[in-house]
Protein backbone atom coordinates (compact mmCIF):
# COMPACT_ATOMS: atom_id res chain seq x y z
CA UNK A 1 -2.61 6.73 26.65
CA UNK A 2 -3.06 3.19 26.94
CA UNK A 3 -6.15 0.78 28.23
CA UNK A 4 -5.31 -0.12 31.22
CA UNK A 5 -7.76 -2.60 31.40
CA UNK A 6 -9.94 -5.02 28.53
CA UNK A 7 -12.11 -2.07 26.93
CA UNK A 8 -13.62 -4.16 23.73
CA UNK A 9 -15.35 -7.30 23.57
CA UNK A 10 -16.54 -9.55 20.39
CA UNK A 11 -20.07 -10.42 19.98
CA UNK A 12 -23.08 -10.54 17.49
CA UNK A 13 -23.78 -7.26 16.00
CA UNK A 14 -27.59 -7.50 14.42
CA UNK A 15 -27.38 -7.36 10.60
CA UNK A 16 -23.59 -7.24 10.49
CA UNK A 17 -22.31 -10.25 11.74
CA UNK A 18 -19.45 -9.76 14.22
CA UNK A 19 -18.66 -7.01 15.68
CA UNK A 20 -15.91 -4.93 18.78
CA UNK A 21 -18.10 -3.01 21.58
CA UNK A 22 -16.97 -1.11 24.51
CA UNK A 23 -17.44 -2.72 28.03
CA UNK A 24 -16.15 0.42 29.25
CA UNK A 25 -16.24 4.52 28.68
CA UNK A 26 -13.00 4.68 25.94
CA UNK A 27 -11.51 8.50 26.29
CA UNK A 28 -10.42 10.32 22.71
CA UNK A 29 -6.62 9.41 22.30
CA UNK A 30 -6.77 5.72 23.70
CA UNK A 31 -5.24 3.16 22.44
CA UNK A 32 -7.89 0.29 22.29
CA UNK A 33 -5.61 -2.52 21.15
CA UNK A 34 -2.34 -3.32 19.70
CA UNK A 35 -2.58 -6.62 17.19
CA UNK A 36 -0.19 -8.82 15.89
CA UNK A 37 -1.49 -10.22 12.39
CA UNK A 38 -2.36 -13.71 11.57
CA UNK A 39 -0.60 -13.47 8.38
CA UNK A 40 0.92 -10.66 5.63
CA UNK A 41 -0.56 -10.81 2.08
CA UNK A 42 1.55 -8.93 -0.42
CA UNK A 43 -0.23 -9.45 -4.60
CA UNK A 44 2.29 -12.18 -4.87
CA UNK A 45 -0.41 -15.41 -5.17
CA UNK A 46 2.49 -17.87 -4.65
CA UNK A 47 3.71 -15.99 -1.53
CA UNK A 48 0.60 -15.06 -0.10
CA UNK A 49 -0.42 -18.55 -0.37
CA UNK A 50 2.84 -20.14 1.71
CA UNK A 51 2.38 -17.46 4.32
CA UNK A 52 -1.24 -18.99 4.93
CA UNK A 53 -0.06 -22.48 4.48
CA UNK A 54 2.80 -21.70 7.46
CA UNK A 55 0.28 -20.26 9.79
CA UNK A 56 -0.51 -21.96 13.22
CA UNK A 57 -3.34 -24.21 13.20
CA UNK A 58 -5.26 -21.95 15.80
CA UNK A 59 -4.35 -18.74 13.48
CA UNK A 60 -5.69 -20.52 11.03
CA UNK A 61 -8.90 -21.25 12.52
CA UNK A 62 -9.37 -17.89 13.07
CA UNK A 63 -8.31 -17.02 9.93
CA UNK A 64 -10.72 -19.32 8.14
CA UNK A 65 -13.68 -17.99 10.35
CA UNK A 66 -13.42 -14.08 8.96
CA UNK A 67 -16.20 -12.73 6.57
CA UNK A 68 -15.51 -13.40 2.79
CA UNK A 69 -17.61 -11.46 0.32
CA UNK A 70 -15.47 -12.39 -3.29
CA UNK A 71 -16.96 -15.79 -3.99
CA UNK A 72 -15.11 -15.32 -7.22
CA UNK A 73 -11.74 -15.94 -6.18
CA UNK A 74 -10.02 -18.68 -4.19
CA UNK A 75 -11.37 -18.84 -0.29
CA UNK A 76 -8.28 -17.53 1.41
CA UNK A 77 -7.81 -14.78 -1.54
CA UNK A 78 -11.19 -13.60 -0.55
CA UNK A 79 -10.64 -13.65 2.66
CA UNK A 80 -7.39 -11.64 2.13
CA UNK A 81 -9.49 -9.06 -0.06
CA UNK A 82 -12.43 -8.77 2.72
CA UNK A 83 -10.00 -8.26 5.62
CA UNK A 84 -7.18 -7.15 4.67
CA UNK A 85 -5.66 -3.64 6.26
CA UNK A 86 -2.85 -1.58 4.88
CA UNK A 87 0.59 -1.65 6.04
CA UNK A 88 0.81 2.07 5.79
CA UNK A 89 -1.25 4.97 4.00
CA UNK A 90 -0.45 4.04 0.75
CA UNK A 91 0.98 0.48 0.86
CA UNK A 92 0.68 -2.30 -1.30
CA UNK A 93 0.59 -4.98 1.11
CA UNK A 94 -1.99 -5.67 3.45
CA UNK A 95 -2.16 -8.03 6.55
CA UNK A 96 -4.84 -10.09 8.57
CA UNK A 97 -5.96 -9.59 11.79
CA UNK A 98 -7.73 -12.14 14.62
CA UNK A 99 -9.70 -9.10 16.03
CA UNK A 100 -8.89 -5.86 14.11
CA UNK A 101 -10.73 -7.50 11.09
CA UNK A 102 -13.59 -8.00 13.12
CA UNK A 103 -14.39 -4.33 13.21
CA UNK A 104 -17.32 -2.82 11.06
CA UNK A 105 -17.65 -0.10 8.76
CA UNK A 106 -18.92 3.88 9.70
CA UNK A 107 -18.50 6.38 7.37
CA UNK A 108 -18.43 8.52 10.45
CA UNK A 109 -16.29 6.10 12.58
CA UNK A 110 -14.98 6.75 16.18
CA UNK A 111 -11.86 5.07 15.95
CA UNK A 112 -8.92 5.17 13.47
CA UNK A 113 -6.33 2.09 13.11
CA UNK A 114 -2.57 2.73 11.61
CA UNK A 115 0.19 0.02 10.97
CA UNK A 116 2.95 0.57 13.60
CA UNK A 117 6.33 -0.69 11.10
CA UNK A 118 8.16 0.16 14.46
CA UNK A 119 6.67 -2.57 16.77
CA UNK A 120 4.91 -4.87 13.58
CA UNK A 121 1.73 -4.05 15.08
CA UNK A 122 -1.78 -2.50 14.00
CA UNK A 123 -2.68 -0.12 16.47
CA UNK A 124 -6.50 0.92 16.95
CA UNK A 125 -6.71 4.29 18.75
CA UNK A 126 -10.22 6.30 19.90
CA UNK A 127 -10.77 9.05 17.75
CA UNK A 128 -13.89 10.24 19.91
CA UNK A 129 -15.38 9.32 23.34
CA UNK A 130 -16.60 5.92 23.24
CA UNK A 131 -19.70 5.12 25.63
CA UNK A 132 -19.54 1.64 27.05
CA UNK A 133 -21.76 -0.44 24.97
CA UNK A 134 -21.23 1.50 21.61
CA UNK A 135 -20.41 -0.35 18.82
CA UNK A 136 -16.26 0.40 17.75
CA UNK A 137 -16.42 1.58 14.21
CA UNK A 138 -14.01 2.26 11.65
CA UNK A 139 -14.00 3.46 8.45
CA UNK A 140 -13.02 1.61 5.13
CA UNK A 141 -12.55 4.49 2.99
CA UNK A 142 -10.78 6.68 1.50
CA UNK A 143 -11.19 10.16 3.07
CA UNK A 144 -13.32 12.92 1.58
CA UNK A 145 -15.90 11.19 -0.41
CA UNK A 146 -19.56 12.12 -1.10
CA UNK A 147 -22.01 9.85 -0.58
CA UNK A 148 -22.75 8.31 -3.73
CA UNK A 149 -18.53 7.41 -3.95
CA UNK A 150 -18.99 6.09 -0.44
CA UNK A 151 -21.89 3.94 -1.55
CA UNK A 152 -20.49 2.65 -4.98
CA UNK A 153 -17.01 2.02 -3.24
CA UNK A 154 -18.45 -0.20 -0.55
CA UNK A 155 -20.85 -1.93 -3.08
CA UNK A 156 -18.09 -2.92 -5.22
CA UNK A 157 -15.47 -3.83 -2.42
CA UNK A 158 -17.46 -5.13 0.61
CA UNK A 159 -20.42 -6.09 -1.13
CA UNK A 160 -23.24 -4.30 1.31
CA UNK A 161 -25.28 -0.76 1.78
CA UNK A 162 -24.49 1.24 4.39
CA UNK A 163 -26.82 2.54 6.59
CA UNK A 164 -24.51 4.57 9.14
CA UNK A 165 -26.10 7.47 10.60
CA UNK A 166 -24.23 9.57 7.81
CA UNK A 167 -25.81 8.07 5.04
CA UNK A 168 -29.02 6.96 6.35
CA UNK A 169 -29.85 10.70 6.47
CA UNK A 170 -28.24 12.00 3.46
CA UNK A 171 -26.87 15.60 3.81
CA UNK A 172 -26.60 17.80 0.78
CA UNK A 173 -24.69 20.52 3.08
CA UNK A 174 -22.15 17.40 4.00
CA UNK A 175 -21.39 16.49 0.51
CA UNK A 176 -20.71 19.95 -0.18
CA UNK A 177 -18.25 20.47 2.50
CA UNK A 178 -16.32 17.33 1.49
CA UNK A 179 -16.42 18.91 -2.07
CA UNK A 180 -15.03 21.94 -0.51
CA UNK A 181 -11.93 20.34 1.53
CA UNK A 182 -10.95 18.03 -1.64
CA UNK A 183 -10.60 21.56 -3.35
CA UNK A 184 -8.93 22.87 -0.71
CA UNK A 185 -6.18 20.20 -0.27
CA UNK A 186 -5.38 19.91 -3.60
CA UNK A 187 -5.01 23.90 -3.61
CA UNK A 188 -2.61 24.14 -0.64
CA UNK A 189 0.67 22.68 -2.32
CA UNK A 190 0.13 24.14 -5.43
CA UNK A 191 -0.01 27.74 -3.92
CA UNK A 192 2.78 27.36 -1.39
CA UNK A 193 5.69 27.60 -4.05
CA UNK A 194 4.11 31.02 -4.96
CA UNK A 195 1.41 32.07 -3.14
CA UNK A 196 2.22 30.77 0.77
CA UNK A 197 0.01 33.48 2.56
CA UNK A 198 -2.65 31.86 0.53
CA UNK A 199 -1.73 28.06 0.82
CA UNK A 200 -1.91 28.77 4.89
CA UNK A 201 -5.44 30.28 4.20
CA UNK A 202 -6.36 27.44 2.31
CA UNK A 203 -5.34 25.19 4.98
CA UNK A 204 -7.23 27.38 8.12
CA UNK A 205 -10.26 26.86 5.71
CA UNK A 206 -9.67 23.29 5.35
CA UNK A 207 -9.47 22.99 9.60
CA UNK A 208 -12.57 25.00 9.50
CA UNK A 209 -14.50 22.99 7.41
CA UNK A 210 -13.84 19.79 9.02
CA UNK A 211 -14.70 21.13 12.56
CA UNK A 212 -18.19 21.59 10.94
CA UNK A 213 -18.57 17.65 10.11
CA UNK A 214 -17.05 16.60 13.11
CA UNK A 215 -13.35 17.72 13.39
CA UNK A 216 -11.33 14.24 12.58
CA UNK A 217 -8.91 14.16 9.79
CA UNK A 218 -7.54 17.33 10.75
CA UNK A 219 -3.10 15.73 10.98
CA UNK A 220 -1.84 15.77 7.77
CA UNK A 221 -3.20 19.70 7.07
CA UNK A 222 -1.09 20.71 10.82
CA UNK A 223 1.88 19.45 8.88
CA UNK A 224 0.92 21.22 5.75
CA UNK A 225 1.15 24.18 7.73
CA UNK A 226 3.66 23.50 9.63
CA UNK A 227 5.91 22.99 6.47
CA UNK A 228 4.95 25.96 4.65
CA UNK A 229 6.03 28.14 7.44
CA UNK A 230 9.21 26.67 8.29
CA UNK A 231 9.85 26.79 4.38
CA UNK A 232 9.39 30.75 4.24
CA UNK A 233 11.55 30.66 7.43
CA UNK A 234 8.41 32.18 9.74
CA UNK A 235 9.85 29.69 12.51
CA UNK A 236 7.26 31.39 15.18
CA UNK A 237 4.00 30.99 13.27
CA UNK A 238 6.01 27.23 12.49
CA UNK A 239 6.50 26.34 16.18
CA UNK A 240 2.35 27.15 16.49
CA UNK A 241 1.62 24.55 13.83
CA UNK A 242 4.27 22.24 15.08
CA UNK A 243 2.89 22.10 18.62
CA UNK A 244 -0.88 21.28 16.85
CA UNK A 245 0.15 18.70 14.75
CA UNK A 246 2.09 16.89 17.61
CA UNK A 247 -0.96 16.93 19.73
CA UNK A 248 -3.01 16.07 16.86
CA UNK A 249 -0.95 12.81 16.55
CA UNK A 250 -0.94 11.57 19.64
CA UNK A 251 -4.50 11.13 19.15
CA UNK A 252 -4.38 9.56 16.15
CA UNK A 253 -1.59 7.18 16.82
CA UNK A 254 0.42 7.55 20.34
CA UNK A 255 3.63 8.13 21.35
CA UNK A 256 4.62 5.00 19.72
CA UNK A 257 3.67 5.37 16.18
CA UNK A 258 5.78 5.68 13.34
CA UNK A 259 5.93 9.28 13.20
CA UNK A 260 6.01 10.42 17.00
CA UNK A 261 9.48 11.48 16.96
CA UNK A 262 9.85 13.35 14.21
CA UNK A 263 6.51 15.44 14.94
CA UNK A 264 8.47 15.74 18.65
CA UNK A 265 11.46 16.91 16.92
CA UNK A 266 9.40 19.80 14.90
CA UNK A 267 7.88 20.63 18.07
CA UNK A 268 10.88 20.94 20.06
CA UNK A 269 12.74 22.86 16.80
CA UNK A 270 10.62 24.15 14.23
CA UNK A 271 14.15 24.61 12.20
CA UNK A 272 14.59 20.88 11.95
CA UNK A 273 12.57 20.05 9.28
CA UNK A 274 14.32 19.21 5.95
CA UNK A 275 13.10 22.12 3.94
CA UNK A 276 13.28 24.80 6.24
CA UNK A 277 14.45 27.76 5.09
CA UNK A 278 14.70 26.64 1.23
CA UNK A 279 12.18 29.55 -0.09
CA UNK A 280 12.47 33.22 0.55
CA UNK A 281 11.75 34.56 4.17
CA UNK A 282 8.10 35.81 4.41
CA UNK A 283 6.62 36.22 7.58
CA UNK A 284 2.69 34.23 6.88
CA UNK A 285 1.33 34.92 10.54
């Protein structure tokens, strides 16, 4: 789904600086914006440095006016090190955004963003219900921390405490349930070469446990699923996890991003995926 009309707008947000708010209710699955960036940084100084020297006067106005909390290193490095998002989960190089950089931090946020390689875009999609006039939050972290890793990760890389509503009322039970799903994930591949019945177990607790903190996060386990059963050649119990991890996607990322047609192509075949069939059939429904 796409906005069909402005549903953010830029203003003070007290203690924080800038910040993106609704002017409008945002539905779960929308896509809030789509952002060209002001400039690609890559750890090349010399490179990173011409591609900031080639920028637009405006984009570098605009560039210039972002947040920069590493006073140790040159301005626009800082700048780069403050702002900078991803190209990808685990990419190297990072790029600069006008308005996407403007967002702030949750640890429980209600939107997620994800690099688009197809259109060279960052694309911000609701990952809740957003009421007009909430603050647009997403997260800077890695997922599955505690809160003492959330803390000492955004001390020593932003440079501020959070007070989010997740760790201004610390929960014991929460920390133990992200404790639980790290477990978990890390158990899932290493049991499906032997032990798939209990990989997929591993995986329904994993769901489980993150509908109990709030339910996001949930995409990459529908694929773990999804590839374990089409592995063991149990192509009906695949097509189920197929079907949830397409719909899963779409809210995270829309039928545009990188991965929509391959997640389709699952979907529509549950065969199609490049390991199927490569283990013994076992039937894991």
């Amino acid at each position: 789904m796409t906005a069909q009309e402005p549903s953010y707008v830029l203003k003070d947000a007290p203690g924080k600086g800038m910040g993106m708010f609704a002017t409008r209710d945002i539905k779960r699955g929308e896509c809030i914006l789509s952002e060209k960036p002001l400039v690609f940084a890559t750890r090349n100084f010399v490179r990173t440095q011409l591609a900031i020297d080639a920028m637009t006067e405006p984009d570098k106005t605009s560039f210039f006016a972002l947040h920069n909390v590493h006073s140790d290193v040159p301005t626009a490095f800082g700048i780069v090190r403050t702002n900078g998002l991803p190209l990808g989960a685990k990419a190297v190089d990072c790029a600069v955004y006008k308005v996407m950089s403007r967002i702030n931090h949750a640890c429980a946020p209600n939107v997620h963003h994800t690099w688009n390689s197809k259109k060279k875009k960052e694309d911000l999609h609701a990952i809740q219900d957003i009421a007009s006039g909430d603050e647009i939050l997403t997260s800077y972290l890695e997922p599955f921390l505690v809160r003492e890793e959330r803390m000492e990760f955004l001390r020593k890389n932003f440079k501020f405490e959070c007070h989010c509503s997740l760790c201004a009322a610390p929960s014991p039970e929460y920390d133990l349930t992200v404790k639980r799903v790290k477990i978990c994930s890390d158990l899932i591949m290493t049991c499906a070469s032997s032990h798939p019945r209990k990989s997929i177990q591993f995986v329904r607790e994993v769901l489980a446990l993150l509908d109990s903190i709030g339910g996001e996060g949930k995409t990459p386990f529908y694929y773990d699923g999804y590839q374990i059963c089409a592995m063991y050649g149990d192509y009906t119990f695949a097509q189920e996890w197929a079907n949830l991890l397409l719909e899963s996607y779409l809210m995270d990322a829309g039928e545009d991003g990188d991965e929509y047609e391959r997640y389709l192509r699952y979907s529509k075949n549950p065969r199609s995926h490049e390991r199927a069939g490569c283990a013994p059939r076992q039937i894991l429904s």
